[in-house]
C-alpha atoms as a PDB file:
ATOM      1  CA  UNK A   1      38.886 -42.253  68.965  1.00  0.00           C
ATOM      2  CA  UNK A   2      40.070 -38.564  68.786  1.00  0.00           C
ATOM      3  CA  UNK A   3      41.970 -40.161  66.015  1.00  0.00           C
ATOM      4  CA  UNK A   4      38.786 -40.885  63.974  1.00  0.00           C
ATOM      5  CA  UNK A   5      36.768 -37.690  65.000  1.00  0.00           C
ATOM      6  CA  UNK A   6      40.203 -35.941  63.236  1.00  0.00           C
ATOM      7  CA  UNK A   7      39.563 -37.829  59.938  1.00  0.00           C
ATOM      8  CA  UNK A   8      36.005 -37.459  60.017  1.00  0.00           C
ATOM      9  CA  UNK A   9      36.404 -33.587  60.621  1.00  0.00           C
ATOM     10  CA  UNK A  10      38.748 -33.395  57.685  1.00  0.00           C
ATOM     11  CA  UNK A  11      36.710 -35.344  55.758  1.00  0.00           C
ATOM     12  CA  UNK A  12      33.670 -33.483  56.402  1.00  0.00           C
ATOM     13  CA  UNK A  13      35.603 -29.765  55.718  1.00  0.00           C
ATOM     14  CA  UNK A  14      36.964 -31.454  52.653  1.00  0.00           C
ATOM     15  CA  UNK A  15      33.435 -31.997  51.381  1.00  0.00           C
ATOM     16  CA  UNK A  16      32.246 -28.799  52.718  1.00  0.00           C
ATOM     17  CA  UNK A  17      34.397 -27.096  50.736  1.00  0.00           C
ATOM     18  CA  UNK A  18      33.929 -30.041  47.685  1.00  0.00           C
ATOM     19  CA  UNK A  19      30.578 -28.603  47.844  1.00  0.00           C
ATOM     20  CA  UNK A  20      30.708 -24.807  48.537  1.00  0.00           C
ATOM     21  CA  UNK A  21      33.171 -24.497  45.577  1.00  0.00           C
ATOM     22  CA  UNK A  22      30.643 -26.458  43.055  1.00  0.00           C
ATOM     23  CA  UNK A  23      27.786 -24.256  44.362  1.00  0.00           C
ATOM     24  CA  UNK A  24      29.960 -21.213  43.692  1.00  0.00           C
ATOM     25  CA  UNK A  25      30.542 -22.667  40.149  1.00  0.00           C
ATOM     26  CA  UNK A  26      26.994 -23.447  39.946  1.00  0.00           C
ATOM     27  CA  UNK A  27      25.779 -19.931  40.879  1.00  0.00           C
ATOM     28  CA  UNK A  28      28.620 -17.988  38.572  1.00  0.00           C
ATOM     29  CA  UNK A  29      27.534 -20.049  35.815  1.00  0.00           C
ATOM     30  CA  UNK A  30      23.602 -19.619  36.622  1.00  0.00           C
ATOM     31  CA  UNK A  31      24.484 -15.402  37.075  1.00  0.00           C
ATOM     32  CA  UNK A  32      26.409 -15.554  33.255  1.00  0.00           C
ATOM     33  CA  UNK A  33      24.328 -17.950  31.759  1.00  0.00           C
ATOM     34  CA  UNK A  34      20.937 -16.724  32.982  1.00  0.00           C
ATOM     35  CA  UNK A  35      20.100 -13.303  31.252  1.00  0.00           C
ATOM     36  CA  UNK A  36      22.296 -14.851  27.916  1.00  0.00           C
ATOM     37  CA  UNK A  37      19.400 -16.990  27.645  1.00  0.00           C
ATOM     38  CA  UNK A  38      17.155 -14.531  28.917  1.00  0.00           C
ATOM     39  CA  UNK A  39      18.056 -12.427  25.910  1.00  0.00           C
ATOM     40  CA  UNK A  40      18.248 -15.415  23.208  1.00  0.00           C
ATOM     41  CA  UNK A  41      15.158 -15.847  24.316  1.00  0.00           C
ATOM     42  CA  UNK A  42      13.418 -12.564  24.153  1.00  0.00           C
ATOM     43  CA  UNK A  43      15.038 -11.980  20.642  1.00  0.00           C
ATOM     44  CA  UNK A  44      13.499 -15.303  19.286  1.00  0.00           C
ATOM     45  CA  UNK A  45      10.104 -13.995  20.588  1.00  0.00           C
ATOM     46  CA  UNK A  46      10.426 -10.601  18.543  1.00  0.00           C
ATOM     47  CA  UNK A  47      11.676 -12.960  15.258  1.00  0.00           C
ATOM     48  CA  UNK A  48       8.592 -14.964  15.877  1.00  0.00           C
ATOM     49  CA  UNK A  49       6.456 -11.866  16.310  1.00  0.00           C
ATOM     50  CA  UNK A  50       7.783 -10.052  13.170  1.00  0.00           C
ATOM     51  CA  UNK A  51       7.677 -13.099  11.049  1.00  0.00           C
ATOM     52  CA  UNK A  52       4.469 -13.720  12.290  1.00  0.00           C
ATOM     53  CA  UNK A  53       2.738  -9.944  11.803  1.00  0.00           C
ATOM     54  CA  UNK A  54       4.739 -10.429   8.153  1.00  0.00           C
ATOM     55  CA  UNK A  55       2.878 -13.596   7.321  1.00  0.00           C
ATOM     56  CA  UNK A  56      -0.533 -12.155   8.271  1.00  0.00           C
ATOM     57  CA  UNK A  57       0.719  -9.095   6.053  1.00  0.00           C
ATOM     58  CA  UNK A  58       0.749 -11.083   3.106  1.00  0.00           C
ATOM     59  CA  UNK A  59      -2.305 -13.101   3.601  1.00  0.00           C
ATOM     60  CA  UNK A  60      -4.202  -9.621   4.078  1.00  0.00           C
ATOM     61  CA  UNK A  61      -2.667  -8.462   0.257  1.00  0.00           C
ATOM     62  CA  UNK A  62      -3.896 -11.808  -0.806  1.00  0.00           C
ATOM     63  CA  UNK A  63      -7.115 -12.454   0.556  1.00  0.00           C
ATOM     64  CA  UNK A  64      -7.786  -8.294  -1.051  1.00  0.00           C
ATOM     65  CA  UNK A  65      -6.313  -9.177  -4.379  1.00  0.00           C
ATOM     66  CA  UNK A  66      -8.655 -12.055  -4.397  1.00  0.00           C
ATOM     67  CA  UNK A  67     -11.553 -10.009  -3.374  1.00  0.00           C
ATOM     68  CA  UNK A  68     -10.817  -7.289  -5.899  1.00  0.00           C
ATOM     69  CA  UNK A  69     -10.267 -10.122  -8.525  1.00  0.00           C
ATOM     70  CA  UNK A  70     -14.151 -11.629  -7.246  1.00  0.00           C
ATOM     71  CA  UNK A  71     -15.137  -7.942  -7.606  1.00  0.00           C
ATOM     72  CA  UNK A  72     -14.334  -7.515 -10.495  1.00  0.00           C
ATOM     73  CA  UNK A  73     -15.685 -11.216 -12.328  1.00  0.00           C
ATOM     74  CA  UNK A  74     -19.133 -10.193 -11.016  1.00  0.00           C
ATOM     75  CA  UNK A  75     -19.770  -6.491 -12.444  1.00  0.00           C
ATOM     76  CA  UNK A  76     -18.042  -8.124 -15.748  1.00  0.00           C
ATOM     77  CA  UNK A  77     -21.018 -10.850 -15.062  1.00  0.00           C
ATOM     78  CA  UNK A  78     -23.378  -8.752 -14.578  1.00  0.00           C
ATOM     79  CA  UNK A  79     -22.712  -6.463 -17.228  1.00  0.00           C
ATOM     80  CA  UNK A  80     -22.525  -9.102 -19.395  1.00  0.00           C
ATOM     81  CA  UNK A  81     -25.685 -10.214 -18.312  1.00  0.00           C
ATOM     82  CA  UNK A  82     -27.088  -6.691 -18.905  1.00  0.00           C
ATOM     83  CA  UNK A  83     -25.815  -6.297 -22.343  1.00  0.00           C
ATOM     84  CA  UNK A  84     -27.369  -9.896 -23.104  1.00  0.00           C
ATOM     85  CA  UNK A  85     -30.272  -9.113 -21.729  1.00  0.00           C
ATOM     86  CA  UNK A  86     -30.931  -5.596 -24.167  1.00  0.00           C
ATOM     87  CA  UNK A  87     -30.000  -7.464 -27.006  1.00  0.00           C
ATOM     88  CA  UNK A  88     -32.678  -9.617 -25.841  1.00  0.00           C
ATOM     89  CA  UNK A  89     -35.477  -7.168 -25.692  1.00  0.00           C
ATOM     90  CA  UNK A  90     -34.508  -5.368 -28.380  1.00  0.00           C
ATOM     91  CA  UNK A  91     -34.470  -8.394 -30.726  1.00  0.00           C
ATOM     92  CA  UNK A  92     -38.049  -9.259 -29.244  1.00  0.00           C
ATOM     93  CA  UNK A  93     -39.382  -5.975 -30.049  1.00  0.00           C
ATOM     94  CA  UNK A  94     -37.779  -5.917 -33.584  1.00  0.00           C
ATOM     95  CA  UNK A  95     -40.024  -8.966 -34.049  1.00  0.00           C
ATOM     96  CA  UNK A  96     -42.860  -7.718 -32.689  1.00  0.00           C
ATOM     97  CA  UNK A  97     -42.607  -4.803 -35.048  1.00  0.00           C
ATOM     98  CA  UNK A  98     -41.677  -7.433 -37.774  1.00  0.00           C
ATOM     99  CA  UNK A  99     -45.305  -9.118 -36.902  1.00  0.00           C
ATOM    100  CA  UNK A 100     -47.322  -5.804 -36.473  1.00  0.00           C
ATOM    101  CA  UNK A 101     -46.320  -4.985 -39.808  1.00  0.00           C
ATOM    102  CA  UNK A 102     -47.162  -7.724 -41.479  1.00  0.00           C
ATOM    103  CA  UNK A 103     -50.887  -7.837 -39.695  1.00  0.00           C
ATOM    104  CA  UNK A 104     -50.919  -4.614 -41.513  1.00  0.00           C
ATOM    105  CA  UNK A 105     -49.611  -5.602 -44.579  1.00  0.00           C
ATOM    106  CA  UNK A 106     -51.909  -8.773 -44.622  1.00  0.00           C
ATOM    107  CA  UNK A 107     -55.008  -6.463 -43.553  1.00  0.00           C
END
């Protein structure tokens, strides 16, 4: 009996020890690995950040460029429209004149 309580104590230290050397591994590993990762991590979130603000850079320029462009189509359009619209009246009142002279003439 004191034979097997022996072997079972031995086995039981050898497994203590199994154990409290893979926990020590375990925790070195965990206190190295841990703030690598940590600082992988945070870098990748400052990448992401900068790429991101970058991106939303660009769109801005565009989304100006296309409202200057828009800008610029409508006071072309509406000088156009402005310029069509003299020629317009002063045709009509060339013709009107055209008319009131020949009432006259025809008077």
């Amino acid at each position: 009996m004191e034979e097997k309580i022996n072997f079972l104590r031995a086995d039981v230290s050898t497994e203590t020890k199994i154990r409290s050397e893979i926990l020590n591994s375990l925790n070195a590993t965990l206190e190295s690995d841990l703030p690598k990762l940590y600082e992988i991590v945070k870098a990748e979130g400052v990448e992401r950040e900068s790429c991101d603000s970058i991106a939303l850079k660009k769109a801005a320029d565009e989304i100006k460029k296309i409202q200057d462009f828009l800008s610029t189509q409508k006071k072309n359009s509406q000088d156009t429209e402005t310029t069509i619209f003299e020629m317009l009246k002063e045709l009509v009142n060339r013709i009107k004149a055209e008319i009131d002279e020949e009432r006259k003439d025809r008077e």
